[in-house]
Each structure stands twice: as C-alpha cells, then as structure tokens.
Protein backbone atom coordinates (compact mmCIF):
# COMPACT_ATOMS: atom_id res chain seq x y z
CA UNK A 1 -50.31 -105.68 -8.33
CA UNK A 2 -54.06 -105.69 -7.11
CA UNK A 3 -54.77 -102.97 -4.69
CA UNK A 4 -56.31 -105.07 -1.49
CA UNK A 5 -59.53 -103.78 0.01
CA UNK A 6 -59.58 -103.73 3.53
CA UNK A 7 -61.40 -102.61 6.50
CA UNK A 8 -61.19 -102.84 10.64
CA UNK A 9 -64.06 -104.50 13.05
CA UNK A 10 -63.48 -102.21 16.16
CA UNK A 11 -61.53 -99.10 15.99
CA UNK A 12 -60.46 -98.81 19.63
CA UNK A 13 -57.35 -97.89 21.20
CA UNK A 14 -55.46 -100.84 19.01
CA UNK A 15 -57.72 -101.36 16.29
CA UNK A 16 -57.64 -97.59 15.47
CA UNK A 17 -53.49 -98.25 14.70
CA UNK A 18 -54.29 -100.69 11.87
CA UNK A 19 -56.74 -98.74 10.49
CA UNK A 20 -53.64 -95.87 10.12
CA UNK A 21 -51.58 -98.89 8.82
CA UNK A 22 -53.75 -100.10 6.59
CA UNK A 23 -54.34 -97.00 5.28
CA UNK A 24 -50.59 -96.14 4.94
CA UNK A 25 -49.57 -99.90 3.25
CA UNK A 26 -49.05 -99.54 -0.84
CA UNK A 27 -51.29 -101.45 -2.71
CA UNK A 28 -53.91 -101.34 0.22
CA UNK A 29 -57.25 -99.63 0.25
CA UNK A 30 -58.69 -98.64 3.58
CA UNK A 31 -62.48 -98.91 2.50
CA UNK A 32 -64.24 -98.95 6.24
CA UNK A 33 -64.53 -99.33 9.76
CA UNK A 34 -67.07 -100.97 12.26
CA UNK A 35 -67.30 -100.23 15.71
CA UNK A 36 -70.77 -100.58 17.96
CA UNK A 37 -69.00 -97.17 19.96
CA UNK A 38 -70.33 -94.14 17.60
CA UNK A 39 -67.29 -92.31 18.83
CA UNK A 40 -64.93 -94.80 18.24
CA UNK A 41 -66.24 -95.39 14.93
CA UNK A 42 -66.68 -91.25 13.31
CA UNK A 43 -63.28 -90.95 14.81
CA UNK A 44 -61.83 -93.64 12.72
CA UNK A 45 -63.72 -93.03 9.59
CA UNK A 46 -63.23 -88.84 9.86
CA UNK A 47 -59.08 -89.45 10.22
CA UNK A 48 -58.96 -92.14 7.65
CA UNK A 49 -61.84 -90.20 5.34
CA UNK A 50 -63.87 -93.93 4.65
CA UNK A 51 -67.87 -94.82 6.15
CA UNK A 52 -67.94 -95.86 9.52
CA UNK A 53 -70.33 -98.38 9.91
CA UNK A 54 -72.10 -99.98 13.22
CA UNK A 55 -71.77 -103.51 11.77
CA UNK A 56 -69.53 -106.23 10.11
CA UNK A 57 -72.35 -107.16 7.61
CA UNK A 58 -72.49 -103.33 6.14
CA UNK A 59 -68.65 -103.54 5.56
CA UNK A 60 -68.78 -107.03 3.76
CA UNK A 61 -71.40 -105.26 1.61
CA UNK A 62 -68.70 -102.99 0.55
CA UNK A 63 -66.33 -105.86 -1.19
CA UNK A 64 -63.45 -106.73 1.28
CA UNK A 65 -60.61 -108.87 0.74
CA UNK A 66 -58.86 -108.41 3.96
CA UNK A 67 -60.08 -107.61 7.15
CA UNK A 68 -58.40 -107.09 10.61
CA UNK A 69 -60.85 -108.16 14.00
CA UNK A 70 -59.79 -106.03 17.01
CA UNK A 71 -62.53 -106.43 19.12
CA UNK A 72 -62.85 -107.26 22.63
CA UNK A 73 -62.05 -110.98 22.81
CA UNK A 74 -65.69 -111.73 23.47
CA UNK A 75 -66.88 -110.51 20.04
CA UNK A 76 -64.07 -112.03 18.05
CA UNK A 77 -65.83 -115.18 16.78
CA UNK A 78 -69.13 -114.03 15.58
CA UNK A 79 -67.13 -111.20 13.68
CA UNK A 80 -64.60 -113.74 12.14
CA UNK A 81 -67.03 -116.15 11.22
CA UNK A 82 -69.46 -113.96 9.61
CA UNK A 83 -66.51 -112.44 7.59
CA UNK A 84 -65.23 -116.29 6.30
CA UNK A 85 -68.45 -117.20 5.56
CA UNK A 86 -68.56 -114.09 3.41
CA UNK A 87 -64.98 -114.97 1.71
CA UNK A 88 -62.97 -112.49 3.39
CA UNK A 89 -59.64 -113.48 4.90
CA UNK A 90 -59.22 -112.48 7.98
CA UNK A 91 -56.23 -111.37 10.88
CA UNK A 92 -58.21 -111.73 14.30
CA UNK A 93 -56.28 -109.87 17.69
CA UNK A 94 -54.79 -112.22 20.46
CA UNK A 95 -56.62 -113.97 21.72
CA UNK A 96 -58.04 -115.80 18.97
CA UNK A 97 -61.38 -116.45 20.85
CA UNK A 98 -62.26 -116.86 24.47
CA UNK A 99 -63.17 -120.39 24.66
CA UNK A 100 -61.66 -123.32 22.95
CA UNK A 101 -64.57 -123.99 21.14
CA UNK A 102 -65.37 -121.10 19.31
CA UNK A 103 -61.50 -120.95 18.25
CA UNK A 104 -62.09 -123.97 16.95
CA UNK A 105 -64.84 -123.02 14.84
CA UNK A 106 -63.18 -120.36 13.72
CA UNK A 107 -60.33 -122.84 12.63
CA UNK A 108 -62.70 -125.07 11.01
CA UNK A 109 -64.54 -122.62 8.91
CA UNK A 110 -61.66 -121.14 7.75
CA UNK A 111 -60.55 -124.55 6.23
CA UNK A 112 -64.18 -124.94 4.94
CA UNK A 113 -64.66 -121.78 3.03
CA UNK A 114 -60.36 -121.59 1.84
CA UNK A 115 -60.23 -118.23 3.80
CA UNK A 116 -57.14 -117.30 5.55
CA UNK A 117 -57.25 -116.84 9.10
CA UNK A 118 -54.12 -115.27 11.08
CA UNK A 119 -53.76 -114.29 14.52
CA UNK A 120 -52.17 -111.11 15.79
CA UNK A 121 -49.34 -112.55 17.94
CA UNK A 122 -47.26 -109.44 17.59
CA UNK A 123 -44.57 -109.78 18.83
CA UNK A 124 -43.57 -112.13 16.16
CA UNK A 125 -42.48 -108.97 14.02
CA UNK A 126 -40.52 -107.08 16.50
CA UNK A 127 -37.19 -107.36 15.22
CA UNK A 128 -35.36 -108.45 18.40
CA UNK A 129 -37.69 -111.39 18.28
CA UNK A 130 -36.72 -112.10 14.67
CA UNK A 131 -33.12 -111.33 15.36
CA UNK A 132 -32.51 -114.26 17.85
CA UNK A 133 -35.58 -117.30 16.40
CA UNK A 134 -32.78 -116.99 13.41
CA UNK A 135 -30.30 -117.83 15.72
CA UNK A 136 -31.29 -120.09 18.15
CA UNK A 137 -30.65 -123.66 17.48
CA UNK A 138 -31.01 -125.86 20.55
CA UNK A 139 -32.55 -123.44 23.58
CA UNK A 140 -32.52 -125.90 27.00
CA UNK A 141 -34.03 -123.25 29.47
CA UNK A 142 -36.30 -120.05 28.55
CA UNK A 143 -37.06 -117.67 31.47
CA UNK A 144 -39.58 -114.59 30.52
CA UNK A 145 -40.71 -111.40 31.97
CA UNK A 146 -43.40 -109.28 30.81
CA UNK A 147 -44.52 -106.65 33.33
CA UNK A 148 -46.78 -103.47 33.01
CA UNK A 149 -48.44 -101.13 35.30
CA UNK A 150 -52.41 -101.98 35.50
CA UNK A 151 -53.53 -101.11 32.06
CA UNK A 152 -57.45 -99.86 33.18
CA UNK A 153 -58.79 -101.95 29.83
CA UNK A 154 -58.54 -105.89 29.14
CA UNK A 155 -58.83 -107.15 32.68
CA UNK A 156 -62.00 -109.02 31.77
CA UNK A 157 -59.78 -111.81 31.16
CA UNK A 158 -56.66 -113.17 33.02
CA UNK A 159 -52.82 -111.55 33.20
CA UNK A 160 -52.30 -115.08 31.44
CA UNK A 161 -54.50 -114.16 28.27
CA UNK A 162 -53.79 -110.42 28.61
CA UNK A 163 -50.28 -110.71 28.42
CA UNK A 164 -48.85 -114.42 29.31
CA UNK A 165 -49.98 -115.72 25.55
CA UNK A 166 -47.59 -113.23 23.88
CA UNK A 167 -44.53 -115.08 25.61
CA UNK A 168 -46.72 -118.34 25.05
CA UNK A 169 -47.08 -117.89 21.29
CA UNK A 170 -43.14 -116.86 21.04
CA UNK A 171 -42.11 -120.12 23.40
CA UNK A 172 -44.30 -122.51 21.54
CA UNK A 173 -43.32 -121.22 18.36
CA UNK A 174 -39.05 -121.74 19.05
CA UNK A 175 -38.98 -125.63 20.61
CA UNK A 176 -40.07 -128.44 18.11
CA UNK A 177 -41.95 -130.13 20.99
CA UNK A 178 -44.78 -130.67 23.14
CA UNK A 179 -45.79 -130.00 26.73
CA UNK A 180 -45.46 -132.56 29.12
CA UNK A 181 -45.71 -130.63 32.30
CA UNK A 182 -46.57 -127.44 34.11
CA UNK A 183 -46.54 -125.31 37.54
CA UNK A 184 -48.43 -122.51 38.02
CA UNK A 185 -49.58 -119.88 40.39
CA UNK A 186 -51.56 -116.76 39.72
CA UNK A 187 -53.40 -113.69 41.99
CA UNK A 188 -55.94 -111.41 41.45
CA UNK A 189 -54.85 -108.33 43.18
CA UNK A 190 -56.51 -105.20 41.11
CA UNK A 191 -59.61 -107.13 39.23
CA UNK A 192 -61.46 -110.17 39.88
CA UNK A 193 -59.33 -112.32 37.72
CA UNK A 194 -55.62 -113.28 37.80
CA UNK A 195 -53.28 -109.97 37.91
CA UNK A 196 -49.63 -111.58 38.04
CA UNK A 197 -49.18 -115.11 37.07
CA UNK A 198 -45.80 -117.54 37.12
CA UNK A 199 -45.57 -120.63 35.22
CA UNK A 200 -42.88 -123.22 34.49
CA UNK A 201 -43.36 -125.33 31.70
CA UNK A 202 -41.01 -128.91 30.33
CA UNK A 203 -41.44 -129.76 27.20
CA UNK A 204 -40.47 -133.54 25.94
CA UNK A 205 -37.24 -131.93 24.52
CA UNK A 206 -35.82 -131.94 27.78
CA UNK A 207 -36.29 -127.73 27.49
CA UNK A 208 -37.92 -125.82 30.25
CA UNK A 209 -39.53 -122.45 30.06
CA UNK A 210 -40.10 -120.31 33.24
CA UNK A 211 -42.66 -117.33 32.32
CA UNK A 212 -44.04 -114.22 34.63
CA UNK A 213 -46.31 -111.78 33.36
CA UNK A 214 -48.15 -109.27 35.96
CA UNK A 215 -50.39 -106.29 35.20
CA UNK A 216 -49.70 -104.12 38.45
CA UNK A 217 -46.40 -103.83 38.30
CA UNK A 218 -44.49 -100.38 38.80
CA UNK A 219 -42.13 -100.52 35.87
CA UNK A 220 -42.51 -102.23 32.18
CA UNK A 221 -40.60 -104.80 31.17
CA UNK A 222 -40.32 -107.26 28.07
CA UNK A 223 -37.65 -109.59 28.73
CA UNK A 224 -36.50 -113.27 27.35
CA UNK A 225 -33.43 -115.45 28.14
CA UNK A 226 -32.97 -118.30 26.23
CA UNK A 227 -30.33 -120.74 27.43
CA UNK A 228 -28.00 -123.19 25.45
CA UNK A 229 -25.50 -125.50 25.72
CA UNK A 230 -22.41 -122.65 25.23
CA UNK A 231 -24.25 -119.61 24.88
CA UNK A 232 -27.44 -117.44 26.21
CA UNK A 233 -29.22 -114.69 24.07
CA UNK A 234 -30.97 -111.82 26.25
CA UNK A 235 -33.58 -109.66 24.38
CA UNK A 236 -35.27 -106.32 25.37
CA UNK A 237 -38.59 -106.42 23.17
CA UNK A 238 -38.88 -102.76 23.93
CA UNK A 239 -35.52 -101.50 22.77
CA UNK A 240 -35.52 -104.62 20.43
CA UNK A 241 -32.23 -105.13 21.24
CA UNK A 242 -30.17 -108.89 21.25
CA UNK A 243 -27.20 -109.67 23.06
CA UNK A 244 -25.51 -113.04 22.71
CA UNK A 245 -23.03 -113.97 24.94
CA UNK A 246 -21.09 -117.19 23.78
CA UNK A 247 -18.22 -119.41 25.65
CA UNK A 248 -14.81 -119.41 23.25
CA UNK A 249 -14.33 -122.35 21.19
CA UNK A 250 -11.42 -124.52 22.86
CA UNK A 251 -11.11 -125.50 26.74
CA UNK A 252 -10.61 -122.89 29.57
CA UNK A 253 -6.61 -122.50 30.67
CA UNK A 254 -6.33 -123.92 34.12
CA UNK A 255 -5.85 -121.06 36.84
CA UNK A 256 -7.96 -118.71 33.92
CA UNK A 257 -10.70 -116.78 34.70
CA UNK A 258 -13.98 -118.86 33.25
CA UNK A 259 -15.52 -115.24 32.61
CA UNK A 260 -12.37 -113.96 30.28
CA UNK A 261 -13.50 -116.75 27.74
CA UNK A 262 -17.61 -115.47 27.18
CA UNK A 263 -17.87 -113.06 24.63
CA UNK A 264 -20.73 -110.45 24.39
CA UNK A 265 -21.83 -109.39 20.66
CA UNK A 266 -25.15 -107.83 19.65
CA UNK A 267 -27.51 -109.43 16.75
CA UNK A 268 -27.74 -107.22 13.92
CA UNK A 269 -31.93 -106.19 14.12
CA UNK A 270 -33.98 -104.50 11.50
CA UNK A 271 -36.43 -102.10 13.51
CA UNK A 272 -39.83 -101.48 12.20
CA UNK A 273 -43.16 -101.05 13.73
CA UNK A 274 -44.59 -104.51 14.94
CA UNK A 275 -47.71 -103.96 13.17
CA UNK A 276 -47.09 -102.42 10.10
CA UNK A 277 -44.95 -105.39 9.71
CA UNK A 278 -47.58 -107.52 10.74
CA UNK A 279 -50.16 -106.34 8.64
CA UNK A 280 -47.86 -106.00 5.37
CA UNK A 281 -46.99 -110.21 5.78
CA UNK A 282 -50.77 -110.38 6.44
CA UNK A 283 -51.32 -108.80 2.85
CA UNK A 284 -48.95 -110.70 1.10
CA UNK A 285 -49.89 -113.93 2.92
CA UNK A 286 -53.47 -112.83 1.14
CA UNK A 287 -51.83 -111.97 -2.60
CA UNK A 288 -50.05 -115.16 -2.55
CA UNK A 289 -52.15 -117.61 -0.91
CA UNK A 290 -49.61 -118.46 1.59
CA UNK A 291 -49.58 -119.87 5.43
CA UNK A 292 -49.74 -116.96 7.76
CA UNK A 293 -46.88 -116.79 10.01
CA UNK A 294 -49.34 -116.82 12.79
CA UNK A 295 -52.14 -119.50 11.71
CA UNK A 296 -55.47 -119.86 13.24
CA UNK A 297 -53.79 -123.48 14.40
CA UNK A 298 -50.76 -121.35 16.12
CA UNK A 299 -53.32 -119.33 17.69
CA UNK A 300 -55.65 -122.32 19.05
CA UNK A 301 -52.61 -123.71 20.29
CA UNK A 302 -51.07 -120.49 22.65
CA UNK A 303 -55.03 -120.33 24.05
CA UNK A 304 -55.22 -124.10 24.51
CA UNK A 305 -51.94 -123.67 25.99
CA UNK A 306 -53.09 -120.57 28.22
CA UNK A 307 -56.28 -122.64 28.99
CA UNK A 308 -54.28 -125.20 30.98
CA UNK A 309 -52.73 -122.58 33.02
CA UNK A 310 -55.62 -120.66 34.00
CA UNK A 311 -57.51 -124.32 34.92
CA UNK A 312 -54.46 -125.28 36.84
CA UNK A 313 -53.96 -122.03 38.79
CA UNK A 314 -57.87 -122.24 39.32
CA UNK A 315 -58.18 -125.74 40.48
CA UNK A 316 -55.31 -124.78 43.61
CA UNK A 317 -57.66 -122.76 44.76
C-alpha cells in the first residue's frame, strides 16, 4: 500500500493532535508543518522530527498528498484553496470557512481540480455517535446539550459556530429532510459575540430538534436525546455511552404500571479516539477515491445552517 505524505497548516492546540496522529497512522508519512507562530511551529516539527515551515506554499513544495487545515477559521480558505489548486486533498477544521462564500469556493474548486475536500465534524467518529445513527430509524424529536466552561480561545466567532455546528452537522446528518422553520435566541455574556445560544428547529419530516450550546457554563456536558415512536436513545459523547430505552412489544395490562413495560439496554460502542478515527477514514477516503464521510457539501450545509441562526438571533435584536 502507498505510504501517504502528509502535513498540518497550523499546529496549535488542535492541529498539534493530528500532527501526533498523523504521525502515528501506518502507511502515513508526517513530512511537515506550517504555522505563522514560530513557537507553535519548532514545537511541532522538534516532537514530530519533520521542517517546520512559516507557509502552506513551502510544504506543497515538499510533495503532499494529504493535508489537514487547522487554522483559525479566518485563514481556512486561502490555505485550502492554495492546497487544491496544488492537487492536494484536503480535511479542513469546523468550520469549513467563515462566510458562505468562501465555503463555496472552496466547494467549487475542489470539484474543479478532482481534489477531495472533508470537513472535520468530529464528532462523527465518536463511537456513541456511531453506536445509535446505526440504530435510529424514524427520530420525531431531538433535544441537545453541549455545554463548556469559557474556553479563553475561539470566541472570535459565535457559541453557534464554536460549538452549536457540531450538534448541527450530527442533526442534519440523521433526518432525510429539510428545514422549514426555526426559533432562536442567543447572548453574549463573556465576549462580544453570542456565548449561549437555544434553537428549535422542524424539519418537513414532521421531526423537531431543540439544541443549546453555551460557552460559560460551570460544568461540561455533551448530551443528545433522540425521540421515536416506542423508544428514546440517550448518549453521553464524553463517556460515549448509549442507552436505549424501548416500550415492550404487545399492549400495556390494564391496572399495570406503564413504566414496568420500558426496557433499558446499552448499544454495544467501539471506543477510539475521535480523531485518529477521523483522520484514518480521511486516508482511506484519499487511497480509494471515495466520498468523505464529512464532504465539503456536508460542511457548507451545517454553516449555511448555522448562518440562519446567527442572522435570526441578530435580526431580534
């Protein structure tokens, strides 16, 4: 199998993490780093032993075929697009971009130029999240929490592209349907933009989704419900855990308690790290050519998405 050649465009707190798993996949080669920080960057490239460049043009120079863009948001589309244009298939952070437009471009000249594009919607490989998309079949409400104390990096942009699109990416990606409606509300309470957001979305399925992310909150939680017609799966993203609890076949004996007749079972989950996960579909995705789980399209879709809720919450004011 052909070892991959690949490199990271800003080796900060996350992109540091897949520089380790790049470095640590088989048939991977880790063959540079970028970052504009000089610390950031002869950190990186002393752990991993590779150059350390100040640049995304010096590392295409080296001969890439993958490359991961973790970057504030703000950089992301003059890094991707310089790397497409170059040939080199690419897994950009969440957000893909920070406007609609340049995800769009990024989109576009991925199709152009037959590069691979990918978006790092994590939470698609934590195992509690692949436990329960295998089993839902029909969800008819989905309520989400996703609370964290205020993180001191990131708030340049809103709770709702911080941390909203995770639950965005995951709702959008489990109902075959579109959005027909939304509420929203959102404060700024440590930063300038929004800190906690709410939202409540209905979908032309007839499904609604109720989501609440804040960034100043005293505990951490990762939480979904998802509601169906005889049963409800709960999921702790942290613990990637999955409980289903599920109404016996057959009617309830009159006089019975309702209660007796719901049973509570765990999903079986594989555990792994999220991103070594991540990146290892993101290399085979490469070697055969193959969809990303997370396209560039999935990605302009959860911002699009997050887009109308920070323009709603904006326009109440």
């Amino acid at each position: 199998m052909k070892t991959l050649r690949t490199g990271v465009v800003g080796v900060g707190h996350l992109g540091y993490h897949h520089a380790r798993n790049y470095a640590a996949l088989p048939d991977a080669e880790l063959v540079g780093v970028v970052d504009t920080n000089p610390a950031n960057r002869e950190r990186a490239a002393g752990d991993f032993t590779v150059p350390g460049f100040s640049d995304v043009e010096a590392l295409i120079a080296c001969g890439v075929d993958a490359v991961s863009v973790a970057t504030p948001t703000s950089h992301h589309h003059d890094n991707v697009i310089a790397l497409l244009q170059a040939g080199v298939d690419v897994l950009v952070e969440k957000p893909i971009a920070m406007t609609l437009l340049e995800a769009e471009a990024m989109v576009a000249v991925a199709k152009t130029h037959d590069c691979l594009l990918q978006v790092g919607h994590i939470e698609r490989y934590n195992g509690a999240v692949m436990a329960f998309m295998r089993a839902i079949e029909n969800p008819r409400f989905i309520e989400c929490h996703r609370l964290s104390p205020f993180p001191g990096r990131g708030v340049d942009v809103s709770v709702v592209l911080d941390l909203m699109i995770h639950d965005l990416d995951i709702v959008l990606s489990m109902i075959d349907g579109e959005v027909i409606s939304l509420d929203a509300v959102g404060v700024p309470v440590l930063s300038t933009q929004e800190d906690i957001a709410n939202v409540r979305l209905r979908f032309d399925t007839g499904c609604v989704a109720n989501l609440t992310s804040s960034r100043v909150s005293m505990e951490k939680m990762r939480k979904i419900r998802i509601f169906e017609s005889n049963a409800y799966l709960s999921t702790d993203y942290n613990a990637q855990e999955v409980l289903v609890y599920r109404k016996s076949p057959g009617p309830i004996p009159e006089g019975g308690n309702p209660m007796e007749h719901i049973k509570v079972e765990p999903l079986p989950v594989k555990r792994g790290e999220p991103l070594y996960l991540e990146l290892a579909d993101f290399l085979e995705s490469v070697r055969l050519r193959r969809k990303p789980q997370v396209s560039g399209e999935d990605g302009l879709r959860a911002l699009r998405l997050a887009q109308d809720i920070t323009d709603f919450i904006r326009k109440q004011h």
